[in-house]
Protein backbone atom coordinates (compact mmCIF):
# COMPACT_ATOMS: atom_id res chain seq x y z
CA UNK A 1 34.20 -10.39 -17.49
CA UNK A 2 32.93 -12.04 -20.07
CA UNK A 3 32.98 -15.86 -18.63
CA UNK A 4 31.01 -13.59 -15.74
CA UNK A 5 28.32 -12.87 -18.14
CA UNK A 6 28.34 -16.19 -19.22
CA UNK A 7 27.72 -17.77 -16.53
CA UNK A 8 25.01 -14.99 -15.43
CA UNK A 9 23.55 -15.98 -18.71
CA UNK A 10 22.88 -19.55 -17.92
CA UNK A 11 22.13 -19.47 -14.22
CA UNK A 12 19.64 -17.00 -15.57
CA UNK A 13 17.91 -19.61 -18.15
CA UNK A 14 18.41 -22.25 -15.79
CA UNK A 15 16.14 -20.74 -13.65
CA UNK A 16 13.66 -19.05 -15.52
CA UNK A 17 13.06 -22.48 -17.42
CA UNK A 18 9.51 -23.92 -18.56
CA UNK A 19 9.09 -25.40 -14.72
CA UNK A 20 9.18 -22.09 -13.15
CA UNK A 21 7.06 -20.44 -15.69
CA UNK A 22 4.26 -23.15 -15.21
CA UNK A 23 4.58 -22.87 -11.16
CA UNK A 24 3.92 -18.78 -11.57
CA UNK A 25 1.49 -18.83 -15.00
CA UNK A 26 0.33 -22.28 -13.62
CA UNK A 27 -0.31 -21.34 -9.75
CA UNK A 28 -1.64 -18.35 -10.46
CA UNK A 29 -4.28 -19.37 -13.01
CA UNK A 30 -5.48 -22.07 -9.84
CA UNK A 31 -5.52 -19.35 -7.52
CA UNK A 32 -8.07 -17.47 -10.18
CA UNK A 33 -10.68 -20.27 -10.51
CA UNK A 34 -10.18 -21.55 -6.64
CA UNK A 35 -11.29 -18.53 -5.48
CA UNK A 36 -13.70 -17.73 -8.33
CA UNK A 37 -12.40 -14.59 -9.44
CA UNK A 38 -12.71 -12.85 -5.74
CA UNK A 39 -9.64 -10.37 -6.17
CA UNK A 40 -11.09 -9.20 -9.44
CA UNK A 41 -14.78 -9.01 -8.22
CA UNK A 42 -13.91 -7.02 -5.66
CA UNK A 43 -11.45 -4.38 -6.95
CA UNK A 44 -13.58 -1.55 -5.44
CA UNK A 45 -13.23 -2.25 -2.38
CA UNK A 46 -9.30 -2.38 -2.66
CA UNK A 47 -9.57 1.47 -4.07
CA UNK A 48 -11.69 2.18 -1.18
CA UNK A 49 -8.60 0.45 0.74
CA UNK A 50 -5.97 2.54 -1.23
CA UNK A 51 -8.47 5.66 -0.37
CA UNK A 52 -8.03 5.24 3.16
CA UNK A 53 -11.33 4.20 3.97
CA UNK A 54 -10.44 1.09 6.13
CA UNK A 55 -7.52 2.42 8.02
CA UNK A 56 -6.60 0.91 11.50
CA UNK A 57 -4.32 3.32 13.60
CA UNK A 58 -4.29 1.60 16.28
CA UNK A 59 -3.82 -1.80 14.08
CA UNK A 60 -0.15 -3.65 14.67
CA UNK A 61 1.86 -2.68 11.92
CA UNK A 62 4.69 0.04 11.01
CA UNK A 63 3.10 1.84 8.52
CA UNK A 64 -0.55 2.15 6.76
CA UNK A 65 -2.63 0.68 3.66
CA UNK A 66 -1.43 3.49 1.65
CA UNK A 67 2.18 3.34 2.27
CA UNK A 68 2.14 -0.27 1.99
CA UNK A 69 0.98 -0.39 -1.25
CA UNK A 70 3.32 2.85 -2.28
CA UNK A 71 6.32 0.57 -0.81
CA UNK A 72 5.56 -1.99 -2.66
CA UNK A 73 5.10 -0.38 -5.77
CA UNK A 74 8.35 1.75 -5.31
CA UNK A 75 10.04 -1.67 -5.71
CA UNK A 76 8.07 -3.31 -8.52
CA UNK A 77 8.06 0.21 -10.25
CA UNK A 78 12.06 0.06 -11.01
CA UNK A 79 13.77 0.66 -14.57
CA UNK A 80 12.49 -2.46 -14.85
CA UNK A 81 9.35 -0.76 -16.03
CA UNK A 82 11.57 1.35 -18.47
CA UNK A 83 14.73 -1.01 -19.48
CA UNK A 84 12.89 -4.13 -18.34
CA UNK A 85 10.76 -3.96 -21.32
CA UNK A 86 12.94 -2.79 -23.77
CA UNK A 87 15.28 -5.77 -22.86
CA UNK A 88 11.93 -8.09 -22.90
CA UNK A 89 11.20 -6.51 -26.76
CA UNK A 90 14.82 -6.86 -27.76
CA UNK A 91 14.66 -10.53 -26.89
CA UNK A 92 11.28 -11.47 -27.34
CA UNK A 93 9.96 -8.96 -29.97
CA UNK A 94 6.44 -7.66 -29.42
CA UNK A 95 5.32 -10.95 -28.64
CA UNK A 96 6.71 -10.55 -25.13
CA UNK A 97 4.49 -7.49 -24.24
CA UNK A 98 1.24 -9.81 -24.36
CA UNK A 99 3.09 -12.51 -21.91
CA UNK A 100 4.17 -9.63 -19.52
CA UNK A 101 0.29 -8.37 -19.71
CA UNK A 102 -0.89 -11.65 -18.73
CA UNK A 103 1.03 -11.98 -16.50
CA UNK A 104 0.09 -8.67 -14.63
CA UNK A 105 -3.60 -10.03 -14.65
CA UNK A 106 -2.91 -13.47 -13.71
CA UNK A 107 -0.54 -11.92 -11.10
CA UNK A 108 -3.82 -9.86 -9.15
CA UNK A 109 -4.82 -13.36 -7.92
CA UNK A 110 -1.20 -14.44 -6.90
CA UNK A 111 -0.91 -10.86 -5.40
CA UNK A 112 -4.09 -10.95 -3.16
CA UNK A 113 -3.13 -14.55 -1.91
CA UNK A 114 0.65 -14.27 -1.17
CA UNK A 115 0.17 -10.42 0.57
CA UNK A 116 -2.95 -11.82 2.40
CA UNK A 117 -0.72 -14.25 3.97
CA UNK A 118 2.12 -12.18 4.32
CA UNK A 119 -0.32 -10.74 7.01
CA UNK A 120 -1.87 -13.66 8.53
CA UNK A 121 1.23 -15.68 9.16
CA UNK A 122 3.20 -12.78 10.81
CA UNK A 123 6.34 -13.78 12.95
CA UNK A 124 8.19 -12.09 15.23
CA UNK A 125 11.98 -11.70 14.36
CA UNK A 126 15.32 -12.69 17.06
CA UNK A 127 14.51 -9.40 18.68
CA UNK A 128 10.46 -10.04 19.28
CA UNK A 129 9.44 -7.67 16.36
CA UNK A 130 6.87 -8.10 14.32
CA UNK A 131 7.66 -9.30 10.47
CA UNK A 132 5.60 -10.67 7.46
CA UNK A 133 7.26 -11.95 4.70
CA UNK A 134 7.29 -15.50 2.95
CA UNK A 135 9.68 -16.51 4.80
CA UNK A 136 7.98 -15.78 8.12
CA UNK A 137 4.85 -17.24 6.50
CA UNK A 138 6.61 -20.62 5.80
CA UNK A 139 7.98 -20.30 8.88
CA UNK A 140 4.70 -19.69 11.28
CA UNK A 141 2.43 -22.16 8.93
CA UNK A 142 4.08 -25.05 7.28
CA UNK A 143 5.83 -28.04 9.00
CA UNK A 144 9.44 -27.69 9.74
CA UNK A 145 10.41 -29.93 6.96
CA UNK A 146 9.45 -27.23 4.45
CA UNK A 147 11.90 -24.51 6.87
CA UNK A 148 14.78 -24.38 3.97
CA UNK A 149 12.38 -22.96 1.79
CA UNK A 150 12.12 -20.24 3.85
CA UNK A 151 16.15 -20.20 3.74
CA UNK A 152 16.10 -20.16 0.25
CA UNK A 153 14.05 -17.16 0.09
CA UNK A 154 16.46 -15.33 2.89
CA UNK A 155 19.16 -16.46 0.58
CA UNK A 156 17.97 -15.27 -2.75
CA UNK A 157 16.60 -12.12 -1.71
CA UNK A 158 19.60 -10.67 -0.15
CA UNK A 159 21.11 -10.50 -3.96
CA UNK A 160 17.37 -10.02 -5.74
CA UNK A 161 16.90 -6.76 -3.32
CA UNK A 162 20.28 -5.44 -4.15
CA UNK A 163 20.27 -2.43 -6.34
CA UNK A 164 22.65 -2.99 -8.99
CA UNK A 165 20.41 -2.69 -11.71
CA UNK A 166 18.51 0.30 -10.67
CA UNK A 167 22.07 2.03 -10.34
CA UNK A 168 23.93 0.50 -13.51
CA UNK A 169 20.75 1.93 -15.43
CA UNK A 170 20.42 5.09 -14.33
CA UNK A 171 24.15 5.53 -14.36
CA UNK A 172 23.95 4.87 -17.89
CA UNK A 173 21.00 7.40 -18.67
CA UNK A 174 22.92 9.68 -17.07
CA UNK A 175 26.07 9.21 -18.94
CA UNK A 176 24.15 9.29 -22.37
CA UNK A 177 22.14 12.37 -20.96
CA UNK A 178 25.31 14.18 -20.06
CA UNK A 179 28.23 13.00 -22.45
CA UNK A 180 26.15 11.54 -25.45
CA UNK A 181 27.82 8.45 -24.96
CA UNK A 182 31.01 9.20 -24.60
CA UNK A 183 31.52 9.14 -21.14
CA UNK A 184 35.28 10.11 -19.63
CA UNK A 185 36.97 7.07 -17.54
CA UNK A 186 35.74 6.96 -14.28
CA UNK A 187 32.44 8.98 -14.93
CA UNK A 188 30.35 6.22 -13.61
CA UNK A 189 32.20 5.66 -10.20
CA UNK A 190 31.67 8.89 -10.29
CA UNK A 191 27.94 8.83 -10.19
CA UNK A 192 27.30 5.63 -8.34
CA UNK A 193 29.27 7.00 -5.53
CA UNK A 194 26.65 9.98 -5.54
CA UNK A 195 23.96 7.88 -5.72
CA UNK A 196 25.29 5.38 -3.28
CA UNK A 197 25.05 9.35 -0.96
CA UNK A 198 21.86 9.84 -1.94
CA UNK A 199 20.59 6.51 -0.94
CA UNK A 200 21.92 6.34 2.03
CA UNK A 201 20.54 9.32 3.50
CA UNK A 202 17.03 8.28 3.18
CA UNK A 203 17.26 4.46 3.82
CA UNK A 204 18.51 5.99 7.31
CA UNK A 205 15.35 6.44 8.24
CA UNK A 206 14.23 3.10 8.03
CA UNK A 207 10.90 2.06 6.79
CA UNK A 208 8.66 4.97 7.55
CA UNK A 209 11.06 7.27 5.47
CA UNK A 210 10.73 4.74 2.84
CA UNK A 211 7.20 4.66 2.59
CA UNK A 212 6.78 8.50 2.95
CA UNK A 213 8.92 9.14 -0.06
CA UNK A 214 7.48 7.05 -2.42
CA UNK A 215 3.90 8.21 -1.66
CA UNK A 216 4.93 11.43 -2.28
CA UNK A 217 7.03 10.52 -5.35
CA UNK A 218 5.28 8.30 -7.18
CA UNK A 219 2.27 9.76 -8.58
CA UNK A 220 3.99 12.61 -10.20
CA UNK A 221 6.10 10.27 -11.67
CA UNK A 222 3.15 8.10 -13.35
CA UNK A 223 1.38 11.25 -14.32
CA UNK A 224 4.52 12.65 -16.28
CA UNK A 225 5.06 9.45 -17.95
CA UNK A 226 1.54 8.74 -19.16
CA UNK A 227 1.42 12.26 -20.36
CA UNK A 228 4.53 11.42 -22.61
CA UNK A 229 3.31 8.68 -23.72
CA UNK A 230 -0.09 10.19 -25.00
CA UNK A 231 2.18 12.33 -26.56
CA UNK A 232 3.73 9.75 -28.26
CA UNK A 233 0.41 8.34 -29.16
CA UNK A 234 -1.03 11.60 -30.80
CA UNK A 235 1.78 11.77 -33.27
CA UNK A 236 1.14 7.95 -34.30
CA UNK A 237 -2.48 7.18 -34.15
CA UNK A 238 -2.82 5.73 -37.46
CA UNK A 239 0.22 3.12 -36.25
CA UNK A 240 -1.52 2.19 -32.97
CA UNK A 241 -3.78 -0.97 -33.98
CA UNK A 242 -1.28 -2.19 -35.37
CA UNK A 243 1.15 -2.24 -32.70
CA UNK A 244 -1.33 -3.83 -31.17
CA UNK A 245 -1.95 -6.35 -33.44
CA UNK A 246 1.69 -7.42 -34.35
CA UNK A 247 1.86 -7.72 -29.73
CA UNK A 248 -0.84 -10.24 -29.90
CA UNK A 249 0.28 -11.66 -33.35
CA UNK A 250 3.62 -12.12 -32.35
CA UNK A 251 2.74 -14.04 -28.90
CA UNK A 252 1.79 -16.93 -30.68
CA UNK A 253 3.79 -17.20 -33.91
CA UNK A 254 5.60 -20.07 -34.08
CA UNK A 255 8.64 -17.62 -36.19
CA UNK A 256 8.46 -15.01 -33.44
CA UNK A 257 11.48 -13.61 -32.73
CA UNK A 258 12.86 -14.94 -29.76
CA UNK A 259 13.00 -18.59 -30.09
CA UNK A 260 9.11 -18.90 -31.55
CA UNK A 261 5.80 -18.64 -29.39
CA UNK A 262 7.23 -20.92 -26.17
CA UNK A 263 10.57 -18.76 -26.45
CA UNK A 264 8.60 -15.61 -25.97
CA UNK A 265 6.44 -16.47 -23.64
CA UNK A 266 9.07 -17.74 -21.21
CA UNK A 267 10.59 -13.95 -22.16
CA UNK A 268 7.75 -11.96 -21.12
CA UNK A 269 6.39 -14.07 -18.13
CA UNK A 270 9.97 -13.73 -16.90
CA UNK A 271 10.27 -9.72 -17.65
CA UNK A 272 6.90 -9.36 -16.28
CA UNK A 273 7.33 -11.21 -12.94
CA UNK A 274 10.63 -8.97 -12.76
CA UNK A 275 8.81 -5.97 -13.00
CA UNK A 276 5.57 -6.47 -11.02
CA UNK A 277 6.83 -9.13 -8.88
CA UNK A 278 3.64 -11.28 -8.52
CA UNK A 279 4.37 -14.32 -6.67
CA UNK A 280 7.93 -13.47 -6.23
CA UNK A 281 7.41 -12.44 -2.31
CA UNK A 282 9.28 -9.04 -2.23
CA UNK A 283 5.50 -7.29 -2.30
CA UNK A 284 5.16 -9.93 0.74
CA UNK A 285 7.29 -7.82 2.87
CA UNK A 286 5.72 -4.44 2.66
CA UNK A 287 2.34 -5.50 2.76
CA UNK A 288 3.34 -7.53 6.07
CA UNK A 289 4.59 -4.62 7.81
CA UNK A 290 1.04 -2.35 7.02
CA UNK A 291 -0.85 -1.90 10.19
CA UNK A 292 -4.56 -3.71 10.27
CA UNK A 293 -6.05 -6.86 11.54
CA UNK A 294 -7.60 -7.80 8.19
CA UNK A 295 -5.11 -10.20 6.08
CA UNK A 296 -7.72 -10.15 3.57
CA UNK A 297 -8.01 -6.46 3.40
CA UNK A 298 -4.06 -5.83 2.80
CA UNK A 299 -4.39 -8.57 0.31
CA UNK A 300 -7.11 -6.89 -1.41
CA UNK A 301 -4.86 -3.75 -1.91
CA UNK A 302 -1.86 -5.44 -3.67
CA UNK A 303 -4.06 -6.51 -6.19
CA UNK A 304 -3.74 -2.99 -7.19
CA UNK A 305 0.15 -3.30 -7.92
CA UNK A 306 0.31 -5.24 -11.44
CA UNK A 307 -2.34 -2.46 -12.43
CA UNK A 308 -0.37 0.19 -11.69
CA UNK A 309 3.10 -1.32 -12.73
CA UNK A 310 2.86 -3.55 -15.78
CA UNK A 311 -0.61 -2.97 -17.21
CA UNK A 312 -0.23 1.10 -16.89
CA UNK A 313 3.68 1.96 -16.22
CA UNK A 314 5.08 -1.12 -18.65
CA UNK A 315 2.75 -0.61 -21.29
CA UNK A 316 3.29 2.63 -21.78
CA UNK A 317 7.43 1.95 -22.18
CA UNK A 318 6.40 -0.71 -24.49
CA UNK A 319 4.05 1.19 -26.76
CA UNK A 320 6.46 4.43 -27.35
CA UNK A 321 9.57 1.54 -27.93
CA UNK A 322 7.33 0.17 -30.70
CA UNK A 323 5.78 2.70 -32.22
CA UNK A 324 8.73 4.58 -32.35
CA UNK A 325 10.05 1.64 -34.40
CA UNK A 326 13.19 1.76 -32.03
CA UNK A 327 13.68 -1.47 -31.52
CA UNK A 328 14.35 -2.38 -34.71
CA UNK A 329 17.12 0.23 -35.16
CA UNK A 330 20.29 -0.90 -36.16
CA UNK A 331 22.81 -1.12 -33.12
CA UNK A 332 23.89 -1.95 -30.08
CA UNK A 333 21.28 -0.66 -28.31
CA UNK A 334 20.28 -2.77 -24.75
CA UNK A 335 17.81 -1.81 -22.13
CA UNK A 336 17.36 2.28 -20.93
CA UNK A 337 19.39 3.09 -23.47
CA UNK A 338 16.79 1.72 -26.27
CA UNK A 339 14.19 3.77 -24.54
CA UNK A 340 15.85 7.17 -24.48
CA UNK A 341 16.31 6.90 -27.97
CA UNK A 342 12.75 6.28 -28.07
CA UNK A 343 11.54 8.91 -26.50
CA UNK A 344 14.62 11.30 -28.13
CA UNK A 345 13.44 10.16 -31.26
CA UNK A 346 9.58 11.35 -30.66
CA UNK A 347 10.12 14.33 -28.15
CA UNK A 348 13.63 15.62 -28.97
CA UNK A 349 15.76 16.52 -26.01
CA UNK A 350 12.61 17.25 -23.77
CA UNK A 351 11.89 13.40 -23.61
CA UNK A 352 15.35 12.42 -22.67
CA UNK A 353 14.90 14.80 -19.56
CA UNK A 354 11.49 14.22 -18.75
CA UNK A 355 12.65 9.93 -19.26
CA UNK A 356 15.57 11.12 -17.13
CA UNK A 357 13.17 12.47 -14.25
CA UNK A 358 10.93 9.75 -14.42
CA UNK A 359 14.05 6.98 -14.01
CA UNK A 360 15.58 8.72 -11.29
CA UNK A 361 12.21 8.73 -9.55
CA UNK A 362 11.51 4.91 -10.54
CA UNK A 363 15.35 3.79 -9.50
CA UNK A 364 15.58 5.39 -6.74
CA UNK A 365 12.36 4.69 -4.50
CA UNK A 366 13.02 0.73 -5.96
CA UNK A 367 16.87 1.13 -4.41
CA UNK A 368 15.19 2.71 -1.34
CA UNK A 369 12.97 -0.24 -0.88
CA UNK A 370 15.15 -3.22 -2.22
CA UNK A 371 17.47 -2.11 1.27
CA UNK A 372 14.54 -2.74 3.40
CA UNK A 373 13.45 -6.08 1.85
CA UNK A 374 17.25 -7.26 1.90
CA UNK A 375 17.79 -6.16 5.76
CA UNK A 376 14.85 -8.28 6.31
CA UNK A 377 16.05 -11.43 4.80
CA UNK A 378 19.94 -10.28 6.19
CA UNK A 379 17.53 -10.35 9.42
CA UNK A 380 15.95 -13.57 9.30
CA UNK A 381 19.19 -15.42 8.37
CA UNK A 382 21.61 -14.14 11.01
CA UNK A 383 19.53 -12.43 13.78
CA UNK A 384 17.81 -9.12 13.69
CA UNK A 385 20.45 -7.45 16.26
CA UNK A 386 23.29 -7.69 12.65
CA UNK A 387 20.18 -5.87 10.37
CA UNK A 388 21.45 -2.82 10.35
CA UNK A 389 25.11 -3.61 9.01
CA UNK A 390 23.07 -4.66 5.65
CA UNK A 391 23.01 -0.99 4.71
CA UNK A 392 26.30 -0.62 4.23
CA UNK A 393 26.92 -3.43 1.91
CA UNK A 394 23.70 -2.63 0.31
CA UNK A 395 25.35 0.99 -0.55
CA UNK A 396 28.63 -0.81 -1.66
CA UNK A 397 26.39 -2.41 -4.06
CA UNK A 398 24.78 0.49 -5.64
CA UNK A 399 28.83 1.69 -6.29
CA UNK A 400 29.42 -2.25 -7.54
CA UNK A 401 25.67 -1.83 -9.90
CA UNK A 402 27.00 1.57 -11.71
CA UNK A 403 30.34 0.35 -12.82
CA UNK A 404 29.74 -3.17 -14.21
CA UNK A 405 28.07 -5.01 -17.00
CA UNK A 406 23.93 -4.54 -17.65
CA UNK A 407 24.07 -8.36 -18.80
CA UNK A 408 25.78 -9.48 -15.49
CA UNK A 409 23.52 -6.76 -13.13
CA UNK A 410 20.32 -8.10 -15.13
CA UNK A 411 21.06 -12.03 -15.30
CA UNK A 412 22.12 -12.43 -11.29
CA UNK A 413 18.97 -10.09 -10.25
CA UNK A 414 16.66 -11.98 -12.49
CA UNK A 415 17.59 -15.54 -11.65
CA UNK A 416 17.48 -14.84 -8.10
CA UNK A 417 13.82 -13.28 -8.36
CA UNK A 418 13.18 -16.79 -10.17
CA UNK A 419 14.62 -18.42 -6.89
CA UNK A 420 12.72 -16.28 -4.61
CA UNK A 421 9.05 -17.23 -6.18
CA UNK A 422 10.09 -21.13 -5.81
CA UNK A 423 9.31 -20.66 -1.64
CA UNK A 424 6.79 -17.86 -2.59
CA UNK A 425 4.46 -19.93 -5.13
CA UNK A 426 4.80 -23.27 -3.20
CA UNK A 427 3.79 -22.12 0.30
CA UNK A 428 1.02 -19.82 -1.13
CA UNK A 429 -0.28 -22.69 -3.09
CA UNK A 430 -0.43 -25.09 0.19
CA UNK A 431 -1.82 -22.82 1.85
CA UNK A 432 -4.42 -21.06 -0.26
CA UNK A 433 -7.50 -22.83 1.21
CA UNK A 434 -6.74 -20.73 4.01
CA UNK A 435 -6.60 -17.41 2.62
CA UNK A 436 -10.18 -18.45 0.66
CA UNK A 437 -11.99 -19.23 4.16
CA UNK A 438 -10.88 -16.00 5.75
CA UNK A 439 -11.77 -14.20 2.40
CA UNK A 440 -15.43 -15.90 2.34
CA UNK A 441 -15.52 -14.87 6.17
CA UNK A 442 -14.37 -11.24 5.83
CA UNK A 443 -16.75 -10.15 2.69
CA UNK A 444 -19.64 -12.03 3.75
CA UNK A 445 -19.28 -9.79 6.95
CA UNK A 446 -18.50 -6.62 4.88
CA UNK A 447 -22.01 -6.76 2.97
């Protein structure tokens, strides 16, 4: 096991080196000032989107704006939003926070151009379906010589879809919830088989199901959290500005914990492209399935997502971590587990239930999600008539996620999202004058 975590350990650095940070922080920053701003000038009209305003029944598509954007955001809102960050401050200190904000707002641009082509370059799949996806986008737009990226998405997203850190997480909130730590052998086969149940009943119903949940799901479950956060707040509002200040201090230090300022910003750009997902391409594959004829108006909606996930869901996790001084606790404390204590530590045993209903919201709607994005790529690679045999290694894995190491779930998941955004960020980039015509063309016509 542990020459297993080694190895996840360096495949993971390997990949989420200095290059790959500069092709997301880099490519996203060009898609700000090539399209002067658009996504941000025009975040209205993606509400009005996300109200239902511009709905298009009879549009091709499997499900609508709404769902979409709640499938989406059932993926990119995972534990990574709750261990995510607490791994990210562990590592990086406070510091990291400020990279993962920036790269939430950096990540509305990258958002609104890779979803708008996820629409506009739609293929149909081995069975004459209709798909979106990067993959489908390379596919459909760029010469065949660029094809293996497409490949190398398929590839990398049937293992950064999988759900084994949404299940090894939650198992171990569970555990901690239930036992206090000390768990009996076998507990957590235990509870990854039930989850593994649980999961498969609803990714049964394909897609629609999916999306239905999570709309119905998710806004409880950001209302409950940023209700215990406040709480958290109110009991340290002399403390706040200077959280605050030590998040932006600590970004660029050059003796910030986690290898100085470049060290922490390669932290929280990765932790914060693992939990919103901007320029990744998962978000590419729900938004491609939503029905409309507008690319531009889908891609106007996921500019939404890195709101709602890192600069609302992720800040909150990070504020009650560091103002409950938790972090800095003395222990082996790693990811969901740093959290709880967080929130036991402020709330009592209220906030390890209420942290316990909020993750079992956040990782299950992600594992829900994560199956549909993996049958895709399962689908792409060896023929869409074999995509529905991927659910039943997909709730093997969920089993496999609950019983093994966090550093070996975490490492594999997170170096193959850095693979994934290679394909995602190069395409997108080559093909962004594209997506800036058809923008310029669909609001001049919406004045």
């Amino acid at each position: 096991m542990a020459s297993l975590e080694l190895f996840a350990q360096q495949f993971a650095d390997i990949v989420w080196g200095t290059p790959l940070v500069v092709l997301l922080l880099g490519g996203g920053c060009f898609f700000v000032i090539a399209s002067r701003a658009m996504p941000y000038r025009y975040m209205g009209h993606a509400v009005a989107i996300l109200m239902g305003r511009h709905d298009t029944p009879d549009a091709p598509g499997e499900i609508s704006h709404r769902q979409a954007l709640a499938a989406a955001l059932s993926n990119t809102m995972g534990l990574g939003n709750i261990a995510g960050v607490a791994l990210a401050i562990v590592a990086g200190g406070p510091g990291a926070v400020f990279w993962m904000w920036v790269s939430a707002i950096v990540g509305i641009a990258t958002k609104f151009f890779t979803c708008s082509l996820g629409v506009m370059y739609r293929g149909k799949d081995s069975l004459g379906a209709l798909q979106g996806g990067p993959m489908y986008v390379i596919r459909e737009a760029l010469p065949k010589p660029f094809y293996p990226l497409s490949v190398l998405f398929a590839l990398a997203g049937l293992i950064g879809t999988l759900p084994m850190f949404q299940a090894n997480q939650l198992t171990a909130l569970i555990q901690d919830a239930m036992f206090a730590g000390s768990a009996p052998a076998g507990a957590s086969l235990v509870i990854g088989l039930a989850l593994a149940g649980v999961v498969g009943v609803v990714i049964h119903g394909g897609l629609p199901r999916v999306a239905n949940t999570a709309v119905a799901l998710l806004p409880t479950m950001m209302v409950v959290y940023l209700l215990m956060t406040l709480w958290v707040m109110a009991h340290h509002a002399n403390a706040i500005p200077g959280v605050f200040a030590s998040i932006v201090s600590q970004a660029v230090s050059p003796s910030a914990v986690g290898g100085g300022a470049l060290g922490v910003m390669l932290i929280g750009i990765s932790r914060g492209a693992f939990s919103n997902e901007a320029g990744v391409g998962t978000e590419v594959m729900a938004h491609g399935a939503a029905r409309t004829h507008e690319p531009i108006r889908e891609g106007m909606l996921a500019t939404l997502g890195p709101v709602f996930d890192t600069l609302i869901v992720c800040s909150c996790t990070a504020v009650v971590i560091l103002l409950a001084g938790a972090w800095q606790t003395p222990g082996d404390f790693s990811g969901i587990t740093l959290t709880a204590n967080a929130f036991r530590a402020e709330m009592g045993g209220i906030g390890l239930v209420l942290l316990g209903f909020v993750a079992l919201i956040l990782s299950t709607t992600t594992m829900f999600t994560g199956w549909y994005y993996g049958a895709k790529c399962f689908g792409f690679l060896v023929g869409a008539r074999w995509q529905p045999h991927f659910r039943w290694f997909f709730i093997i894995a969920v089993v496999f996620g609950a019983t093994v190491s966090i550093d070996v779930v975490f490492n594999l998941i997170s170096a193959s999202y850095g693979l994934m955004a290679i394909p995602t960020m190069v395409s997108s980039i080559l093909l962004a004058p594209k997506v800036i015509a058809a923008a310029e063309t669909y609001f001049r016509a919406s004045r």
